[in-house]
Structures are given as structure tokens and as C-alpha cells.
C-alpha atoms as a PDB file:
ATOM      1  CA  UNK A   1     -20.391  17.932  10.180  1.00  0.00           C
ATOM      2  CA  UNK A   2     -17.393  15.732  11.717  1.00  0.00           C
ATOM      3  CA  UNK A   3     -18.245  14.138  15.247  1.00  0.00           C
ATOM      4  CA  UNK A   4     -15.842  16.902  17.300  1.00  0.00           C
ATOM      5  CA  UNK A   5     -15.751  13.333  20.029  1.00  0.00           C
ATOM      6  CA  UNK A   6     -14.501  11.346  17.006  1.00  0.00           C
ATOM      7  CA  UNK A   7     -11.831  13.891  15.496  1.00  0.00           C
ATOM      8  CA  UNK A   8     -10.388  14.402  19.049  1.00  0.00           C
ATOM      9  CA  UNK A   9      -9.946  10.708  19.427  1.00  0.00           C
ATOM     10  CA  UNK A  10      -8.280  10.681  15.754  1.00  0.00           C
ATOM     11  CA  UNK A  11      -5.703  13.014  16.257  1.00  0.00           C
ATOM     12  CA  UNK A  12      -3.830  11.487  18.959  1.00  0.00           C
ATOM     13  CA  UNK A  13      -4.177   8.135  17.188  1.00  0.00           C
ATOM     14  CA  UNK A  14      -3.182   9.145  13.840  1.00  0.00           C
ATOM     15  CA  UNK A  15       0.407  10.675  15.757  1.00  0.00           C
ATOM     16  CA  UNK A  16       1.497   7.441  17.346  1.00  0.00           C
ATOM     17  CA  UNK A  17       0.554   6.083  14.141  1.00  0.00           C
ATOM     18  CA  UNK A  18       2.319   7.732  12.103  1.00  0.00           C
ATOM     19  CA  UNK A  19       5.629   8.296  14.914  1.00  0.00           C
ATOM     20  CA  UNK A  20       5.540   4.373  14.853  1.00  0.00           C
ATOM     21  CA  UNK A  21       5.842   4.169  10.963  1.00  0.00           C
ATOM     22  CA  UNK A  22       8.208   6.750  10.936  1.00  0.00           C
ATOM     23  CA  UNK A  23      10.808   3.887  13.388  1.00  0.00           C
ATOM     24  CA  UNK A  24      13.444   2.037  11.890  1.00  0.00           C
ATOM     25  CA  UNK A  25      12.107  -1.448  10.976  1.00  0.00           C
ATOM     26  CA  UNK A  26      11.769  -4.191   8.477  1.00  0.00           C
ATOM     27  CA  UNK A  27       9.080  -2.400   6.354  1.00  0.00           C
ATOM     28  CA  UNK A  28      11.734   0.778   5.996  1.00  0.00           C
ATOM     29  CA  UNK A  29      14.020  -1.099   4.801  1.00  0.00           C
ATOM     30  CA  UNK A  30      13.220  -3.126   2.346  1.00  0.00           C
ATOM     31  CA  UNK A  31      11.441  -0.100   0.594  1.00  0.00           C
ATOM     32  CA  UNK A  32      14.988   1.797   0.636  1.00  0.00           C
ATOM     33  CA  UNK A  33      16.306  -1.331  -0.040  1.00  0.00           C
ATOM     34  CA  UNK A  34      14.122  -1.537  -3.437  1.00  0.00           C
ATOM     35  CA  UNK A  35      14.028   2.110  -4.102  1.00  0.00           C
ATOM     36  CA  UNK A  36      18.054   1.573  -4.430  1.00  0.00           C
ATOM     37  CA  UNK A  37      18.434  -1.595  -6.063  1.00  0.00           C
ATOM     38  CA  UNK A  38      15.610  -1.514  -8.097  1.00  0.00           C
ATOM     39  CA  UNK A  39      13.691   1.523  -9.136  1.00  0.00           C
ATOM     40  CA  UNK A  40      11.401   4.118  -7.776  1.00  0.00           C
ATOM     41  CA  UNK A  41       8.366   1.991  -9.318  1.00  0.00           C
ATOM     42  CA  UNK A  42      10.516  -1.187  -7.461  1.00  0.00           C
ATOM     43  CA  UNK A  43       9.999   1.217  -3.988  1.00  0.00           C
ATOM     44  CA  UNK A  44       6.460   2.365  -4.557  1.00  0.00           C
ATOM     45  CA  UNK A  45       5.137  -1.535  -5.191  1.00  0.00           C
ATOM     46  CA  UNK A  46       7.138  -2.414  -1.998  1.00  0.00           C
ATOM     47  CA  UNK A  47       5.293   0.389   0.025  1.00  0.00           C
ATOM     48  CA  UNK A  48       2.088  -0.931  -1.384  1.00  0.00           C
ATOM     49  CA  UNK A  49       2.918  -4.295  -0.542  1.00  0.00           C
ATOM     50  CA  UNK A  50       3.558  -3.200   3.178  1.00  0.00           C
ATOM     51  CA  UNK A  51       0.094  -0.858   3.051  1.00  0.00           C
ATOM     52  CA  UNK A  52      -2.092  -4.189   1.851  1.00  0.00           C
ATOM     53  CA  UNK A  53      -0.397  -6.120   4.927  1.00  0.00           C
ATOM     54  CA  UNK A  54      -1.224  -3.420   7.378  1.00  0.00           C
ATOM     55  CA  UNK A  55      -4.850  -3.354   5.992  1.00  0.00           C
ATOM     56  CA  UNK A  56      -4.859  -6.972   6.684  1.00  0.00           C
ATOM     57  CA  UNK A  57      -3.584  -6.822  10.580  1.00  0.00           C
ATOM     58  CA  UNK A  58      -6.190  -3.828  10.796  1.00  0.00           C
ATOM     59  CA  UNK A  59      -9.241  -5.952   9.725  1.00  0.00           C
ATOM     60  CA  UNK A  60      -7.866  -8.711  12.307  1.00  0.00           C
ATOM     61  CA  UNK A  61      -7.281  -6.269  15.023  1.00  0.00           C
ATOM     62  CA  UNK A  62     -10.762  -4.270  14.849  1.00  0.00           C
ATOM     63  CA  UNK A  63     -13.095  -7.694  14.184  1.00  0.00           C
ATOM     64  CA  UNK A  64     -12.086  -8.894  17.373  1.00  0.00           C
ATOM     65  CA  UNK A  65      -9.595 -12.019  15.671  1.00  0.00           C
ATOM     66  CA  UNK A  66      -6.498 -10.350  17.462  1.00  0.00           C
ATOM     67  CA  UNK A  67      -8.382 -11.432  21.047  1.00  0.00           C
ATOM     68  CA  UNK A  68      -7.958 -14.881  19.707  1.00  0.00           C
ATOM     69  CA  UNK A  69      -4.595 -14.614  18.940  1.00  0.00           C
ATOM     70  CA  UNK A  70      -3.948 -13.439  22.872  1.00  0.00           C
ATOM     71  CA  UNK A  71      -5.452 -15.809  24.202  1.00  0.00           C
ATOM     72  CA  UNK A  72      -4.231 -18.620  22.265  1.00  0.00           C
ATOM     73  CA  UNK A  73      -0.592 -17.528  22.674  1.00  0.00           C
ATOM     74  CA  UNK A  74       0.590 -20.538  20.390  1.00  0.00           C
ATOM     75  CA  UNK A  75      -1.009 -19.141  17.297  1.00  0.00           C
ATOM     76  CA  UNK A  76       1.164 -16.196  17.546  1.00  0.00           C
ATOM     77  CA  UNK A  77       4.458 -18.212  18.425  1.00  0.00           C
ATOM     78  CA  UNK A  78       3.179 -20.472  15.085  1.00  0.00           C
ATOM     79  CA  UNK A  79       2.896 -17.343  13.023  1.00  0.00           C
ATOM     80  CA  UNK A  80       5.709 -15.554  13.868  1.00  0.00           C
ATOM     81  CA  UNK A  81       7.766 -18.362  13.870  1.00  0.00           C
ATOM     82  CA  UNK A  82       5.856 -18.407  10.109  1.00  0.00           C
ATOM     83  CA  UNK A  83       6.595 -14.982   9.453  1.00  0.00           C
ATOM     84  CA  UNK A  84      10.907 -15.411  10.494  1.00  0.00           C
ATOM     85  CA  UNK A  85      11.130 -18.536   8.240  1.00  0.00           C
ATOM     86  CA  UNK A  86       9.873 -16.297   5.231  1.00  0.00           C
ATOM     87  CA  UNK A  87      12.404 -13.168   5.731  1.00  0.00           C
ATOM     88  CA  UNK A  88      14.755 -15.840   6.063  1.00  0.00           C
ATOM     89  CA  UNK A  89      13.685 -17.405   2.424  1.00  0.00           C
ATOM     90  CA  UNK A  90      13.321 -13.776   1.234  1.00  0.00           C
ATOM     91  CA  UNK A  91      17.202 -13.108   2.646  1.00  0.00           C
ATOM     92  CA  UNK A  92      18.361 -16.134   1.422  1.00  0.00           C
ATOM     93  CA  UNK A  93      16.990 -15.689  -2.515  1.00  0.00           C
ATOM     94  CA  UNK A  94      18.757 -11.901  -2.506  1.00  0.00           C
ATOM     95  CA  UNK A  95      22.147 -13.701  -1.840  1.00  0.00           C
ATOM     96  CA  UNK A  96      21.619 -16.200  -4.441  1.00  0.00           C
ATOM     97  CA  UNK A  97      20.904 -13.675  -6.669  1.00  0.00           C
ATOM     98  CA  UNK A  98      24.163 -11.315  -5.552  1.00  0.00           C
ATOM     99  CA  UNK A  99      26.079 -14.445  -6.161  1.00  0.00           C
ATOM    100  CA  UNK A 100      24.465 -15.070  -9.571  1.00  0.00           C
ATOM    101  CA  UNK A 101      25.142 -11.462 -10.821  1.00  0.00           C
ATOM    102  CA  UNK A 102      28.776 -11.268  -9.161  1.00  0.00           C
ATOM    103  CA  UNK A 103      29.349 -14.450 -10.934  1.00  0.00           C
ATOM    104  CA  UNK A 104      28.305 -13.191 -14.289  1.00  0.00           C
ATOM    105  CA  UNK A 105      30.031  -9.862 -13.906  1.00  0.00           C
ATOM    106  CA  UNK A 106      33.477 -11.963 -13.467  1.00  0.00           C
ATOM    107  CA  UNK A 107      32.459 -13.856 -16.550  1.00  0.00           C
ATOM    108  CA  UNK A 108      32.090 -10.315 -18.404  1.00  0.00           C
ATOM    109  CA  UNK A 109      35.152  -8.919 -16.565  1.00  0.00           C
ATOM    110  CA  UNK A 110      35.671  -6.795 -13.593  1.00  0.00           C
ATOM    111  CA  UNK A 111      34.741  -3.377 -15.000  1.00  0.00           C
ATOM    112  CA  UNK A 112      31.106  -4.715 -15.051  1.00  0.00           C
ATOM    113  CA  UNK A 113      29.599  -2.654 -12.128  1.00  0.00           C
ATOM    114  CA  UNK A 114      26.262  -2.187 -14.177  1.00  0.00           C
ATOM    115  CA  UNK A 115      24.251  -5.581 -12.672  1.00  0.00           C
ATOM    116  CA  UNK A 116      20.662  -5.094 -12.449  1.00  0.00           C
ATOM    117  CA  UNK A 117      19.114  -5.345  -9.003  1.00  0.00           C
ATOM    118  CA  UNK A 118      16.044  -5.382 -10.229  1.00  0.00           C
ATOM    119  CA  UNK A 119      13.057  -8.092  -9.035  1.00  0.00           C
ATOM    120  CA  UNK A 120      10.149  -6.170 -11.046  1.00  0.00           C
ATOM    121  CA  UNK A 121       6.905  -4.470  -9.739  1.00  0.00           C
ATOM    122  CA  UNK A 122       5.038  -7.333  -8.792  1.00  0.00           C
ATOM    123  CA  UNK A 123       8.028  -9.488  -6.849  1.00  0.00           C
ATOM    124  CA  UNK A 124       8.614  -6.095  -4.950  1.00  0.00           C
ATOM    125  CA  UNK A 125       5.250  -5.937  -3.844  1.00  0.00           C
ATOM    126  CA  UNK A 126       4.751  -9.495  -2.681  1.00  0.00           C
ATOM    127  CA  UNK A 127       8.239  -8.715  -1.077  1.00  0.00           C
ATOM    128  CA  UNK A 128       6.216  -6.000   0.745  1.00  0.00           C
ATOM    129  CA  UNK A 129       3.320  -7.784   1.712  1.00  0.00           C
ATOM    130  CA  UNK A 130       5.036 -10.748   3.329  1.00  0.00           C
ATOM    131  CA  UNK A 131       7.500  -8.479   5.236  1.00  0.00           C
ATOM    132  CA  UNK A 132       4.554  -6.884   6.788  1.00  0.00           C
ATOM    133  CA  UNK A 133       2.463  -9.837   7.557  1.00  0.00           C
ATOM    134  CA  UNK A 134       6.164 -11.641   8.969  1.00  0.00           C
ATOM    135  CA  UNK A 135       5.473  -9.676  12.248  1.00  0.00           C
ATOM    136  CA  UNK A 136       2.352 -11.008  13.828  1.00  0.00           C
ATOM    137  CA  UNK A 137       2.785  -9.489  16.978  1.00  0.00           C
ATOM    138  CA  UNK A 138       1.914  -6.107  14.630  1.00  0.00           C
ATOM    139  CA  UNK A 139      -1.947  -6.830  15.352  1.00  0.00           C
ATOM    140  CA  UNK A 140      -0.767  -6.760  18.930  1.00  0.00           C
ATOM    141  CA  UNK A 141       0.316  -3.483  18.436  1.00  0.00           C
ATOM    142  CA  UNK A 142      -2.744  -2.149  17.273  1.00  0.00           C
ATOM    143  CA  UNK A 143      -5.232  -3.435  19.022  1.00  0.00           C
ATOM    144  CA  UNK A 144      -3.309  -1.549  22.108  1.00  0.00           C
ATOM    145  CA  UNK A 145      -2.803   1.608  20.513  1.00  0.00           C
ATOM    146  CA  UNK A 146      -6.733   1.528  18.962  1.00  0.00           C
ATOM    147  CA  UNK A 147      -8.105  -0.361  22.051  1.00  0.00           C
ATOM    148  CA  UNK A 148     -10.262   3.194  22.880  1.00  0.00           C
ATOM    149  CA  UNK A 149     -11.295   3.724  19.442  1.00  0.00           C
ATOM    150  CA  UNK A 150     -12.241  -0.196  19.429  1.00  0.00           C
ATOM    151  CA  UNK A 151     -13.878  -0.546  23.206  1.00  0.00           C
ATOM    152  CA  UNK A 152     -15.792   2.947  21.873  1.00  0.00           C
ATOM    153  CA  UNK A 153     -17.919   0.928  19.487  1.00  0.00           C
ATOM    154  CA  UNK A 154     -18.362   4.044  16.852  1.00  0.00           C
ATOM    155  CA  UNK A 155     -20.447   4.190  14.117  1.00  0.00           C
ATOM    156  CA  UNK A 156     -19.313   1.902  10.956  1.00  0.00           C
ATOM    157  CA  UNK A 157     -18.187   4.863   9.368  1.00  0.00           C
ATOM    158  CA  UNK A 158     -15.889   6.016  11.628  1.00  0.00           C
ATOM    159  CA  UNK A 159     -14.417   2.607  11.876  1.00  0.00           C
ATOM    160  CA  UNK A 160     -14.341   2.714   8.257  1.00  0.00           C
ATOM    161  CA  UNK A 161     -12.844   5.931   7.465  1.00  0.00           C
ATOM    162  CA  UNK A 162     -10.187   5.164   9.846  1.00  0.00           C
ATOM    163  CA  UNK A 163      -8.857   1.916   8.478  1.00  0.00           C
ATOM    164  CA  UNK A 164      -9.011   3.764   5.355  1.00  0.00           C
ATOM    165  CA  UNK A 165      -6.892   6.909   6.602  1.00  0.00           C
ATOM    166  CA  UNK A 166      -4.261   4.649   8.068  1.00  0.00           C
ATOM    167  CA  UNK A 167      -3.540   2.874   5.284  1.00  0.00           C
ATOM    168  CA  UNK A 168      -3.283   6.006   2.963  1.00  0.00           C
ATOM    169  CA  UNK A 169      -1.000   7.116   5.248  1.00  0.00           C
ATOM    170  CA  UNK A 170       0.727   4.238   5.264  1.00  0.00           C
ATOM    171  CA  UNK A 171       1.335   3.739   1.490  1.00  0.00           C
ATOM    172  CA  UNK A 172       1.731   8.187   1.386  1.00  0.00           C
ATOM    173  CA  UNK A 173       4.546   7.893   3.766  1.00  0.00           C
ATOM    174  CA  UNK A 174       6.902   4.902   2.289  1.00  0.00           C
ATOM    175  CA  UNK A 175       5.783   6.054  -1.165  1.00  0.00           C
ATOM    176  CA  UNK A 176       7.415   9.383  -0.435  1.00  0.00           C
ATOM    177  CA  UNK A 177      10.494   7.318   1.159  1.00  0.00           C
ATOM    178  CA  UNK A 178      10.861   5.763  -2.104  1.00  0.00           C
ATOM    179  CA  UNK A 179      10.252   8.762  -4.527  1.00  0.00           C
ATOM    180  CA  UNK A 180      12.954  10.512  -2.416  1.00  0.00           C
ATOM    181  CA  UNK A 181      15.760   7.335  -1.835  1.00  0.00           C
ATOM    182  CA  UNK A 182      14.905   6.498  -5.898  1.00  0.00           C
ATOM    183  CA  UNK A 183      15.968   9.537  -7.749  1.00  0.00           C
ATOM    184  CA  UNK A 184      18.072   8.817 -10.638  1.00  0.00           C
ATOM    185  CA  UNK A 185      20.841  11.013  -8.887  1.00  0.00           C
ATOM    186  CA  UNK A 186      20.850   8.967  -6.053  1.00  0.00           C
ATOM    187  CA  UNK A 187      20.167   5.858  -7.246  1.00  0.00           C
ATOM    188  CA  UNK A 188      23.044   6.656 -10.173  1.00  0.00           C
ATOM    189  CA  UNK A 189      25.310   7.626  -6.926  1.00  0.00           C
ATOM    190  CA  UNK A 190      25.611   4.577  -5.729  1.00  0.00           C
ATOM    191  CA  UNK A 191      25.041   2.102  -8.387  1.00  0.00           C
ATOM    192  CA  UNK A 192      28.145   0.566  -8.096  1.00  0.00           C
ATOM    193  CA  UNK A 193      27.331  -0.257  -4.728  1.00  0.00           C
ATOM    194  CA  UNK A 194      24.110  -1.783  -5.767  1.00  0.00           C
ATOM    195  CA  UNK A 195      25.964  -5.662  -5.314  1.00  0.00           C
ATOM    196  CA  UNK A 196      27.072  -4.941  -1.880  1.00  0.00           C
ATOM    197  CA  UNK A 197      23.406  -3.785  -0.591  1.00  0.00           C
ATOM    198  CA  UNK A 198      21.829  -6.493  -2.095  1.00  0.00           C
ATOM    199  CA  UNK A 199      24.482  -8.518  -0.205  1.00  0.00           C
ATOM    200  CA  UNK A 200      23.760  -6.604   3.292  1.00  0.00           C
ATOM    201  CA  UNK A 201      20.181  -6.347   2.189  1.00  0.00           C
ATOM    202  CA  UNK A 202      20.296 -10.907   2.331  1.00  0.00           C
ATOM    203  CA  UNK A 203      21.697 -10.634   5.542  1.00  0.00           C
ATOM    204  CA  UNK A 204      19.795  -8.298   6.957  1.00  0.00           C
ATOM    205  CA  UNK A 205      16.584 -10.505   6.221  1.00  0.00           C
ATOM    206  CA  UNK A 206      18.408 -13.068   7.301  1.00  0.00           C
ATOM    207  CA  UNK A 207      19.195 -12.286  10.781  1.00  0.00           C
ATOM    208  CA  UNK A 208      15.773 -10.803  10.749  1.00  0.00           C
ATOM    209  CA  UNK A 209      14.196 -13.699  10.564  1.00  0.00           C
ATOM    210  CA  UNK A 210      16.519 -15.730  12.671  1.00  0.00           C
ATOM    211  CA  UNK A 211      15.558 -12.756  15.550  1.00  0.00           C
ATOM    212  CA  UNK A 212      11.834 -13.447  15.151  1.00  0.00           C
ATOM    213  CA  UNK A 213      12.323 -17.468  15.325  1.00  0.00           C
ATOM    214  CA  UNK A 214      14.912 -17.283  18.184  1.00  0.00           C
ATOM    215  CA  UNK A 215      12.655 -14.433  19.868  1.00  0.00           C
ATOM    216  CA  UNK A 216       9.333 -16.504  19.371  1.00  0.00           C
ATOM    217  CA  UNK A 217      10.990 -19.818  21.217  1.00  0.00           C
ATOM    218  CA  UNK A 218      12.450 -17.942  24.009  1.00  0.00           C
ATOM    219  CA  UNK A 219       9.235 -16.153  24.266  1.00  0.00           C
ATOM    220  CA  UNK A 220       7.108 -20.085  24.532  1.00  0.00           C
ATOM    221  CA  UNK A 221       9.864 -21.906  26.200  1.00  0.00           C
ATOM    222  CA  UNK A 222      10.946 -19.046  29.298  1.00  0.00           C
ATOM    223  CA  UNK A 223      13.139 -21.853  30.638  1.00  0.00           C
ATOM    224  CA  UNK A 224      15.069 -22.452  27.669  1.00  0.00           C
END
């Protein structure tokens, strides 16, 4: 029989959990992004991607690691400065490749609005897992939201089942986002449009990136 201590500790958790995943961000994105551009298999890797990273900051954030990264605010500046260098890479390889296909649709002639977006199952999950793990400052996150739950020092189990839940619900809930944003109707809606979002989707990562480096040296230089 459930712990009735344990399941009203879960609940609350599990809703800012799940209201936080629900907030516009970098991991929403890029699994629209890929649900569009790709495919709903493109989305559903991406999501997965995303749930492996947030298994990862979980792990650091309930073995204690995350206390090291507080008190050794440098690592976090080192990561996250990391983590924007990669979104920029990732931004800057989706505007290469927009330029590559807009270059070969001239070649073919204008009425060419079928170029593939596609990056492939494997590329949109690593595209998930390193958007996830750009944001250091996620572990942050969590150990304040889970502090309780941590400081609480439940059984294994409990600790267990709860990483587990919370990355179920994780991949469940950006799965869904890309089952819905990659139905062929959609997805057939706006494929000529599929150039210009790979175009906005570059940009995006791009400034996204730039944010995280700009906001990490502001953050360890206050005087600059």
C-alpha cells in the first residue's frame, strides 16, 4: 500500500513539474521544430533526446553533485557558457543546411518547394539531448523544486520511482506535442514553409545560445 506521506508530497511536485514543462522554452521548440521539418518519428526522437537529458540533471540533482555546482559557481558559468556555444553550433548547422537546400532548389528551379528538412532519428535525438543538457542552471531548478523530497531522505524506492515518473512524463508530454504538431495534415500544410522555419529555427538557436553566453558573463562579471 502507497506511503499516504509520500503520495501527498508527489502530487504537488509532479504539478510544478509538469506546469514547468508545459512553458515555452528551448526543449518545446526544437521538438515542434522537428515534428514540422522532419517527421513525427523526427519529433518523438527529439522528445527522447530531451527526456535522457532531464534523467541526467535528475541523477546530478538528487546525488548531491548539484551542491557542488552552487558552491563552485564557476562550474556552472563554464557549463553554461558550454551549453550556449553548442545551440549556437546546432543554429549555425540548420542555416547551412537552409542555404544548401535553397541553393539546390534554385539549381532545380523555383517551383521546387519539396526540400527535405529532414536530419533522421538519431541526429534529432542527439539534437534533443544537447538542448537539454545546454541549460545547466536546469539542475538548479530541481534541486529547489525537489529540495523537500531530497532533505526527506525517503526510501530508495521512492527516490526511484520518482525519477522514473518524471521522466515518463517528460518523454509522454513532448511525445504527444510531436504526434499532434506532426500529422501529415499539418505537416503537408505548411510544407512549403518548411525552408523558412528551418531558417527561423537557426536563428532561434542562435540567439539562444548567444543569451546563455552573454547571460553567463554578466552573471560572473556583475561589473561588466
Amino acid at each position: 500500500m502507497p506511503d499516504a506521506g509520500f503520495v501527498s508530497a508527489l502530487l504537488p511536485l509532479m504539478l510544478t513539474w509538469v506546469i514547468g514543462m508545459m512553458s515555452p522554452g528551448p526543449d518545446l521548440f526544437l521538438v515542434i521544430h522537428r515534428s514540422l521539418a522532419g517527421s513525427r518519428r523526427e519529433g518523438i526522437a527529439a522528445a527522447a533526446g530531451i527526456a535522457s537529458g532531464v534523467a541526467l540533471w535528475l541523477v546530478v540533482a538528487f546525488t548531491g553533485l548539484a551542491a557542488v555546482m552552487t558552491a563552485f559557481p564557476p562550474i556552472t558559468v563554464i557549463l553554461q557558457v558550454a551549453g550556449g556555444l553548442v545551440l549556437i553550433w546546432m543554429g549555425i548547422g540548420t542555416l547551412r543546411s537552409w542555404l544548401a537546400r535553397r541553393g539546390q532548389a534554385a539549381a532545380e528551379g523555383e517551383g521546387n518547394d519539396d526540400a527535405s528538412g529532414r536530419l533522421g532519428v538519431l541526429a534529432s535525438y542527439r539534437r534533443g539531448l544537447l538542448t537539454n543538457l545546454a541549460n545547466p542552471k536546469f539542475v538548479i531548478y530541481i534541486s529547489a523544486v525537489f529540495a523537500p523530497f531530497i532533505a526527506a531522505q525517503r526510501p530508495v524506492w521512492q527516490t526511484i520511482f520518482l525519477l522514473v515518473l518524471l521522466v515518463v512524463t517528460t518523454v509522454g508530454w513532448f511525445s504527444v506535442i510531436a504526434a499532434l504538431v506532426g500529422h501529415p495534415k499539418l505537416r503537408s500544410a505548411v510544407s512549403r514553409w518548411t525552408n523558412t522555419l528551418d531558417a527561423v529555427a537557426g536563428v532561434v538557436f542562435i540567439l539562444l545560445g548567444l543569451g546563455f553566453v552573454v547571460l553567463a558573463a554578466v552573471e560572473h562579471w556583475p561589473g561588466a
